[in-house]
C-alpha atoms as a PDB file:
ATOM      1  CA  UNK A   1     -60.793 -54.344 -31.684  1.00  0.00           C
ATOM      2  CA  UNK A   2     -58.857 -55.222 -34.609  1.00  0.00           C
ATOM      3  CA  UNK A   3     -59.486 -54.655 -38.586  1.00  0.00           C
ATOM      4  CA  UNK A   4     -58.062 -56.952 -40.965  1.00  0.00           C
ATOM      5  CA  UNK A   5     -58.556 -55.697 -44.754  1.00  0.00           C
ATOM      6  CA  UNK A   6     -56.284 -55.036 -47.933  1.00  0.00           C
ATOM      7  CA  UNK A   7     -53.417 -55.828 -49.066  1.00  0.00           C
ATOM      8  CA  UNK A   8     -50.012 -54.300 -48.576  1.00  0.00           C
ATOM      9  CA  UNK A   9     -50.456 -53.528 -52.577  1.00  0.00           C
ATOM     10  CA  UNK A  10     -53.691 -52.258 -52.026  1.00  0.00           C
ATOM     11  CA  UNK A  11     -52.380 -49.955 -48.743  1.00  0.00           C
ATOM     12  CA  UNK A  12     -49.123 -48.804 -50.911  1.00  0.00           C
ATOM     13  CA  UNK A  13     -51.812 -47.483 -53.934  1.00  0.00           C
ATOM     14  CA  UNK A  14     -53.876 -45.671 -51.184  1.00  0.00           C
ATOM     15  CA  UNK A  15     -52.767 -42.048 -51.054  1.00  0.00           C
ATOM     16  CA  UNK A  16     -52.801 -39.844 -48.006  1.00  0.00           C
ATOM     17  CA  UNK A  17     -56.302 -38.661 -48.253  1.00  0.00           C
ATOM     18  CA  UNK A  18     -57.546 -42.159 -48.642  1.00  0.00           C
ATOM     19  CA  UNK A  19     -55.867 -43.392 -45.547  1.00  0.00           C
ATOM     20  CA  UNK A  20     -57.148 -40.517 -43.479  1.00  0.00           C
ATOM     21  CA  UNK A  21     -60.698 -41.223 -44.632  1.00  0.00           C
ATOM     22  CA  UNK A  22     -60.148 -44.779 -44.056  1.00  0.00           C
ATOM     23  CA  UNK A  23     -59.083 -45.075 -40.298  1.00  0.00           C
ATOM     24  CA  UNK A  24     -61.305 -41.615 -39.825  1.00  0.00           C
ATOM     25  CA  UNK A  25     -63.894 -43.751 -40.428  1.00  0.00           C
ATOM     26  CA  UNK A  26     -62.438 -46.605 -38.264  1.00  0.00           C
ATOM     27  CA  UNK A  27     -62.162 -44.597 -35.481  1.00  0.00           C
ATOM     28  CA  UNK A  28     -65.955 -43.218 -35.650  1.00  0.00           C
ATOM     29  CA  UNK A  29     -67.122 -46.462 -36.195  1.00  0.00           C
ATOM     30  CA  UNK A  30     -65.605 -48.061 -33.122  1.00  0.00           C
ATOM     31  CA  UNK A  31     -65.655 -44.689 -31.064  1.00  0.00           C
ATOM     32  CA  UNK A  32     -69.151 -45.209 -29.530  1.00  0.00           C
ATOM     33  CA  UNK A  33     -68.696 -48.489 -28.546  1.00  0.00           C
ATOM     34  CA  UNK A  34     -66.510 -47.847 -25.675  1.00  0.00           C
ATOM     35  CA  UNK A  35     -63.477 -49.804 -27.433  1.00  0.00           C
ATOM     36  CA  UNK A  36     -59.813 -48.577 -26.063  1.00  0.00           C
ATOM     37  CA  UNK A  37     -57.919 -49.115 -28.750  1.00  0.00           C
ATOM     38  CA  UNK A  38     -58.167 -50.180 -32.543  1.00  0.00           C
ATOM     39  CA  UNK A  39     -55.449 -52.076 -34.590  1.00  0.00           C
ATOM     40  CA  UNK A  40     -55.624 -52.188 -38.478  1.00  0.00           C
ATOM     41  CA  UNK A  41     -53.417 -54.925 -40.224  1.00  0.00           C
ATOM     42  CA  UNK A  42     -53.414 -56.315 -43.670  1.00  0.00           C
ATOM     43  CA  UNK A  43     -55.338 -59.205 -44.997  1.00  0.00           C
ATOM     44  CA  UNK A  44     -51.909 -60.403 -46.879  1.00  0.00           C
ATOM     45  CA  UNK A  45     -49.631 -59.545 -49.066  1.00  0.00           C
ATOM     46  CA  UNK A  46     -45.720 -59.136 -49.753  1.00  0.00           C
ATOM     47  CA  UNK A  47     -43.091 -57.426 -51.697  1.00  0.00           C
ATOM     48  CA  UNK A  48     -44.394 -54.029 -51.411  1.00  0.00           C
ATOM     49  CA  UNK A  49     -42.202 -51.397 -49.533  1.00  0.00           C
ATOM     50  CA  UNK A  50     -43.517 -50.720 -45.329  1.00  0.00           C
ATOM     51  CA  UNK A  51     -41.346 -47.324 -45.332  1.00  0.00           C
ATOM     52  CA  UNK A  52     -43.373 -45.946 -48.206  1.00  0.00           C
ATOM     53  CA  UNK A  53     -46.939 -47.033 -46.775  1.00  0.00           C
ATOM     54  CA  UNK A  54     -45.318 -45.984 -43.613  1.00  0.00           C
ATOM     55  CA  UNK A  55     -44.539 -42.314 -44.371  1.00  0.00           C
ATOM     56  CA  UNK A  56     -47.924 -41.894 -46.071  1.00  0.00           C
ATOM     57  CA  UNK A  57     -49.593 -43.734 -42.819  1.00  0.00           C
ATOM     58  CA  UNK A  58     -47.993 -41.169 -41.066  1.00  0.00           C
ATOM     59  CA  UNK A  59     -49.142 -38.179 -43.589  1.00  0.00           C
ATOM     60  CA  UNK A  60     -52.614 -39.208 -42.749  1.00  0.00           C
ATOM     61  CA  UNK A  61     -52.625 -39.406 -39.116  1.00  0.00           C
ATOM     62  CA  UNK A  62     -49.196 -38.109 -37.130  1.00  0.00           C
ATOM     63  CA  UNK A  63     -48.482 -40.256 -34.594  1.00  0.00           C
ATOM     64  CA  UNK A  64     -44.918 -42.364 -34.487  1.00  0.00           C
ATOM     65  CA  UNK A  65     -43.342 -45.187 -36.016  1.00  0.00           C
ATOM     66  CA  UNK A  66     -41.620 -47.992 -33.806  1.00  0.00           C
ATOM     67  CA  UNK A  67     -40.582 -50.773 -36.197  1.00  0.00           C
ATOM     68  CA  UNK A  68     -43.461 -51.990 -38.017  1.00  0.00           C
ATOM     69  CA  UNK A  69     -46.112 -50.161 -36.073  1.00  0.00           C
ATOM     70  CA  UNK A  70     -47.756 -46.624 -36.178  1.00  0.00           C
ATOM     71  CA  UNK A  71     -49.861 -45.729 -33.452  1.00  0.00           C
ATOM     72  CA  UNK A  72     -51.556 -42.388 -32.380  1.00  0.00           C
ATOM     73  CA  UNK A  73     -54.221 -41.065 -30.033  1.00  0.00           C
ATOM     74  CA  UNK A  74     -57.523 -40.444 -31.597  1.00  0.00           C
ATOM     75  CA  UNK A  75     -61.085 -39.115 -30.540  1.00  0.00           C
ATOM     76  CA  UNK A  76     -61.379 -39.330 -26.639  1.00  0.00           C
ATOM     77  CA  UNK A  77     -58.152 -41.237 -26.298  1.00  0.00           C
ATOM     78  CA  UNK A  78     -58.785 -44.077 -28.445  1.00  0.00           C
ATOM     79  CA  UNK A  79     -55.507 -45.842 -29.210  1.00  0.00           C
ATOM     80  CA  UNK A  80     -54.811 -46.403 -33.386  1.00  0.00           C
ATOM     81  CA  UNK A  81     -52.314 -48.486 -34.097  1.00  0.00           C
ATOM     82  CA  UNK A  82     -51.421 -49.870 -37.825  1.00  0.00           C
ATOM     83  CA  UNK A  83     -49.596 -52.412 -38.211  1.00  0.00           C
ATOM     84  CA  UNK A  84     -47.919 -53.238 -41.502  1.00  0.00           C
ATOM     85  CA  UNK A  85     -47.024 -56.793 -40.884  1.00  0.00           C
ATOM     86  CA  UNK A  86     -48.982 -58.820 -43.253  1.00  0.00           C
ATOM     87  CA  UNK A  87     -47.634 -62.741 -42.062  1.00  0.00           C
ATOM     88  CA  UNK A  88     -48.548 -63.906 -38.684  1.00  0.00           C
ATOM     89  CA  UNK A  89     -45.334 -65.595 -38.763  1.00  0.00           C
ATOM     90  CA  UNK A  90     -43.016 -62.806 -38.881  1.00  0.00           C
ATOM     91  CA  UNK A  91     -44.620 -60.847 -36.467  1.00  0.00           C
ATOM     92  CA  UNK A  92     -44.279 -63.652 -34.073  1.00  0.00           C
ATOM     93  CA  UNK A  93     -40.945 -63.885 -34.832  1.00  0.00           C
ATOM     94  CA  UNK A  94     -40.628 -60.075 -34.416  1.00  0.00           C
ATOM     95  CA  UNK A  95     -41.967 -59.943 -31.086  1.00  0.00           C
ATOM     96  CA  UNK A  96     -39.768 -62.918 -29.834  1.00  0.00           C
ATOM     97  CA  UNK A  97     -36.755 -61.036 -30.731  1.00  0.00           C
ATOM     98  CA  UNK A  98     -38.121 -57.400 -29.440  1.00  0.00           C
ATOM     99  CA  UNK A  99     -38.797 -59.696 -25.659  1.00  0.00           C
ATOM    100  CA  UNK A 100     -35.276 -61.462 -26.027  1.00  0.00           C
ATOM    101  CA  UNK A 101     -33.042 -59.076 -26.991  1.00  0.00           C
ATOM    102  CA  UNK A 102     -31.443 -58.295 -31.077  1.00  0.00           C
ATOM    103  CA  UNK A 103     -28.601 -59.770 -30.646  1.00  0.00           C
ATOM    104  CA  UNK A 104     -26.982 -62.583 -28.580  1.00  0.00           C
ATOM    105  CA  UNK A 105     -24.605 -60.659 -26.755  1.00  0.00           C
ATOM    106  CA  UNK A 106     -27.758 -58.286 -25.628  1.00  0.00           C
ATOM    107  CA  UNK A 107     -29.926 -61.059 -25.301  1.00  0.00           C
ATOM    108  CA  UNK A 108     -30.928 -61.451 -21.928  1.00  0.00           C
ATOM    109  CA  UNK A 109     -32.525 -64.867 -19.918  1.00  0.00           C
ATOM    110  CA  UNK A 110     -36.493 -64.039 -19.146  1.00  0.00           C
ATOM    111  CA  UNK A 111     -39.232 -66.578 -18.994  1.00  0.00           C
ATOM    112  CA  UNK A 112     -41.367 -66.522 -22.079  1.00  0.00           C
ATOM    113  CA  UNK A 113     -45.070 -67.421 -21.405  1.00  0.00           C
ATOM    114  CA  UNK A 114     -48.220 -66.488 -22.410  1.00  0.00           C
ATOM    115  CA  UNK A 115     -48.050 -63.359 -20.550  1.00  0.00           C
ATOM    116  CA  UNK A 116     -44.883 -61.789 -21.779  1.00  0.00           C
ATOM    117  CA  UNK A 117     -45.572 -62.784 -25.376  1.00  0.00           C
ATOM    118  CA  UNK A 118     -48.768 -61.004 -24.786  1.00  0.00           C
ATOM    119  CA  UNK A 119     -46.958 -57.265 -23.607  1.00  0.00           C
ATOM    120  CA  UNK A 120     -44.778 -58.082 -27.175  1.00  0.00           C
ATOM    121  CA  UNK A 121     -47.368 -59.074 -29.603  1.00  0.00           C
ATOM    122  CA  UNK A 122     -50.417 -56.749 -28.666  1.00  0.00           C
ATOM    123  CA  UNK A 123     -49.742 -53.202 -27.577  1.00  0.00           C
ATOM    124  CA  UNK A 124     -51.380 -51.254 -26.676  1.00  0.00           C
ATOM    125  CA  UNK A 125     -54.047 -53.294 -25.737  1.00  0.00           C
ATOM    126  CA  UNK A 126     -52.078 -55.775 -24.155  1.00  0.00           C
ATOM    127  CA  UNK A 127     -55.361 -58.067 -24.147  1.00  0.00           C
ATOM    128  CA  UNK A 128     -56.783 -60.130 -26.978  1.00  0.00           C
ATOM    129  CA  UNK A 129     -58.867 -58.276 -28.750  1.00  0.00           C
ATOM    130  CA  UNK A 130     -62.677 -59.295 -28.396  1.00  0.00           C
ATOM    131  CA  UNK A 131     -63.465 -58.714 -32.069  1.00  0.00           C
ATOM    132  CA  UNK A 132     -61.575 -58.861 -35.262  1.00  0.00           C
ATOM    133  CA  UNK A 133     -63.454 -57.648 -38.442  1.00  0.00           C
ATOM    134  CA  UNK A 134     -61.907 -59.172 -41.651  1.00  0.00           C
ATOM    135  CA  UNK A 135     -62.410 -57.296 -44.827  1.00  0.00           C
ATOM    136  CA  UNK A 136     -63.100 -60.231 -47.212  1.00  0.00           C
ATOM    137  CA  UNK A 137     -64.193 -63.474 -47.857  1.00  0.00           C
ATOM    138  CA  UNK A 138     -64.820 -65.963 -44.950  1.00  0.00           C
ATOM    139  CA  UNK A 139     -63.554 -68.745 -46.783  1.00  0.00           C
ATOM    140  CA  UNK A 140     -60.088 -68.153 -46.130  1.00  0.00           C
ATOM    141  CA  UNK A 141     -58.416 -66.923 -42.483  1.00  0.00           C
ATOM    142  CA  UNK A 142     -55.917 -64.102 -43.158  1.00  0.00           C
ATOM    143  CA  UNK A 143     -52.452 -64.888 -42.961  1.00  0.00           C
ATOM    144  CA  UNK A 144     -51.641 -62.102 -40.825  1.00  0.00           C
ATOM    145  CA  UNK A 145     -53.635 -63.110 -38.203  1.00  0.00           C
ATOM    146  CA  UNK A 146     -51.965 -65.770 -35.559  1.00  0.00           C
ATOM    147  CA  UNK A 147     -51.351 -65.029 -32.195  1.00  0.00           C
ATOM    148  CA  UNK A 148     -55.133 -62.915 -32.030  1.00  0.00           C
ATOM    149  CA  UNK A 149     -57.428 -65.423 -33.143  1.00  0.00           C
ATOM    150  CA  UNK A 150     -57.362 -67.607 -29.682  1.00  0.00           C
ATOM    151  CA  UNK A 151     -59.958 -65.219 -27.531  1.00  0.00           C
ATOM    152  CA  UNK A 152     -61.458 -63.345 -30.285  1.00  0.00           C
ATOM    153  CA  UNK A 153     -64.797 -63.761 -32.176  1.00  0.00           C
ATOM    154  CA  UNK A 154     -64.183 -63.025 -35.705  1.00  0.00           C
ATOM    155  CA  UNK A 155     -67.323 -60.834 -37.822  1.00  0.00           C
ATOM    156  CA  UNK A 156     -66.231 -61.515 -41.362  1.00  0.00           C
ATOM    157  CA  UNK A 157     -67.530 -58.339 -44.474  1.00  0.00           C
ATOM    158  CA  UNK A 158     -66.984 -59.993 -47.736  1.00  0.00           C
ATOM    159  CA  UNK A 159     -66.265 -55.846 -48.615  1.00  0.00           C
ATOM    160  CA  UNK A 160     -63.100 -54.476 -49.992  1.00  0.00           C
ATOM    161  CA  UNK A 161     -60.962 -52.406 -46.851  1.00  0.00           C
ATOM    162  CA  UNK A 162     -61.514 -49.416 -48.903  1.00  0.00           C
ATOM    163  CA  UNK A 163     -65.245 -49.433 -49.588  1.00  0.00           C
ATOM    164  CA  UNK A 164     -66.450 -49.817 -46.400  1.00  0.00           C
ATOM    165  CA  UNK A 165     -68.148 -47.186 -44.680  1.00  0.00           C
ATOM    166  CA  UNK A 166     -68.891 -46.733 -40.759  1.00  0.00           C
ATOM    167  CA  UNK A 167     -72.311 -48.792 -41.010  1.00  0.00           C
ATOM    168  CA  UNK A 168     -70.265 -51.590 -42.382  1.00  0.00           C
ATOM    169  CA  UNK A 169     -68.033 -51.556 -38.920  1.00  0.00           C
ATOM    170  CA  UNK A 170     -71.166 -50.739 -36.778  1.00  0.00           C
ATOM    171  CA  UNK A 171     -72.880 -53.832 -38.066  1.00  0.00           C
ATOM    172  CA  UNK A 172     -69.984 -55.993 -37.357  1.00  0.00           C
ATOM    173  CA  UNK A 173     -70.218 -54.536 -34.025  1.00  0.00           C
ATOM    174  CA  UNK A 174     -73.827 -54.994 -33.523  1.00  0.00           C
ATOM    175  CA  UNK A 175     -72.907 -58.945 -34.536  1.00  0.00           C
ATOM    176  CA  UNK A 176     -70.488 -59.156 -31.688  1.00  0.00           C
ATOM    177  CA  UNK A 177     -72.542 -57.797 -29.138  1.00  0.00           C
ATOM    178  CA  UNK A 178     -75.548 -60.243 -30.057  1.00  0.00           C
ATOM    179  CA  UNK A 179     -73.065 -62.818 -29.555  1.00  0.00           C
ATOM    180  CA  UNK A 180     -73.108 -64.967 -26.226  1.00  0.00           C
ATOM    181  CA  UNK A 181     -69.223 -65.615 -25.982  1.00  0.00           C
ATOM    182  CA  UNK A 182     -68.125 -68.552 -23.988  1.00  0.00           C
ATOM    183  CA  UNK A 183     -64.777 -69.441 -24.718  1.00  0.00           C
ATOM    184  CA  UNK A 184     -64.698 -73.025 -25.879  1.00  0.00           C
ATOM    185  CA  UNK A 185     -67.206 -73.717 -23.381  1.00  0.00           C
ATOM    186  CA  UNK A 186     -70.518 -75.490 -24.144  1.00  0.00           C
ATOM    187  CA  UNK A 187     -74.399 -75.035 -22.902  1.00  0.00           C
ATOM    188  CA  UNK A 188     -75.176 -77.730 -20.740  1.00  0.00           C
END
């Protein structure tokens, strides 16, 4: 599952105990429903500094820091990553460079397809996700989204990231699993 709320302004203002109470109640929301992992991104934003959101990311819930990604291990193994990339673009571009190499002289020749852009863009899950909940209005897609929209069904809560409580997230849930998903395909 991913969650797609705030802004990066909005996630710099939140202090420690805000951001524990916020992916606390992420995690409880999603930990019934037999979901492996959870990533939280932004809805947009720019200009507002990832080390400092990062350090009080990491305040809230341990875990470790590789580039623009915390992750930990929550309630019965539940993977939480946050990502602080809020343009679709640049992670992209991030995870082409982490799967070629940093530089040229390190780069080395691989084959990139689906697959391997996949193991770059999306761990730990390493699959699309089957549900991304955006935090505000369905009028407008996120700009941080890309890459995850292909496979997923999107549950839209015109609520702000930091007012929504688990029956919020369980609803969205609820909406998924009413859904018949068929992948482009159509009822004949």
């Amino acid at each position: 599952m991913l969650v797609c709320g705030g802004t990066l302004q909005e996630w710099g203002q939140a202090s420690v105990g805000e951001w524990k109470q916020q992916l606390d109640t992420f995690v409880d929301s999603v930990h019934e429903s037999g979901a492996r992992w959870l990533t939280v991104c932004p809805y947009a934003g720019s200009g507002f500094s990832e080390d400092e959101i990062a350090a009080t990311v990491l305040s809230a819930c341990g875990g470790q820091r590789s580039g623009n990604r915390i992750s930990y291990i929550a309630k019965d193994g539940l993977v939480v990553v946050v990502d602080l990339c809020a343009d679709g673009r640049e992670r992209f571009a991030q995870a082409l460079n982490r799967f070629t190499g940093e530089s040229a002289s390190t780069r080395q020749e691989k084959e990139i397809s689906e697959e391997t852009l996949r193991s770059v863009m999306l761990p730990p899950g390493f699959v699309d996700p089957d549900l991304i909940l955006i935090f505000g209005s369905p009028t407008q897609m996120p700009p941080s989204l890309m890459w995850e929209l292909s496979y997923s069904e999107l549950v839209f809560l015109d609520v702000s990231w930091r007012k929504c409580n688990v029956e919020h997230v369980q609803m969205a849930i609820s909406d998924f699993q009413r859904r018949d998903r068929r992948f482009g395909g159509v009822d004949s």
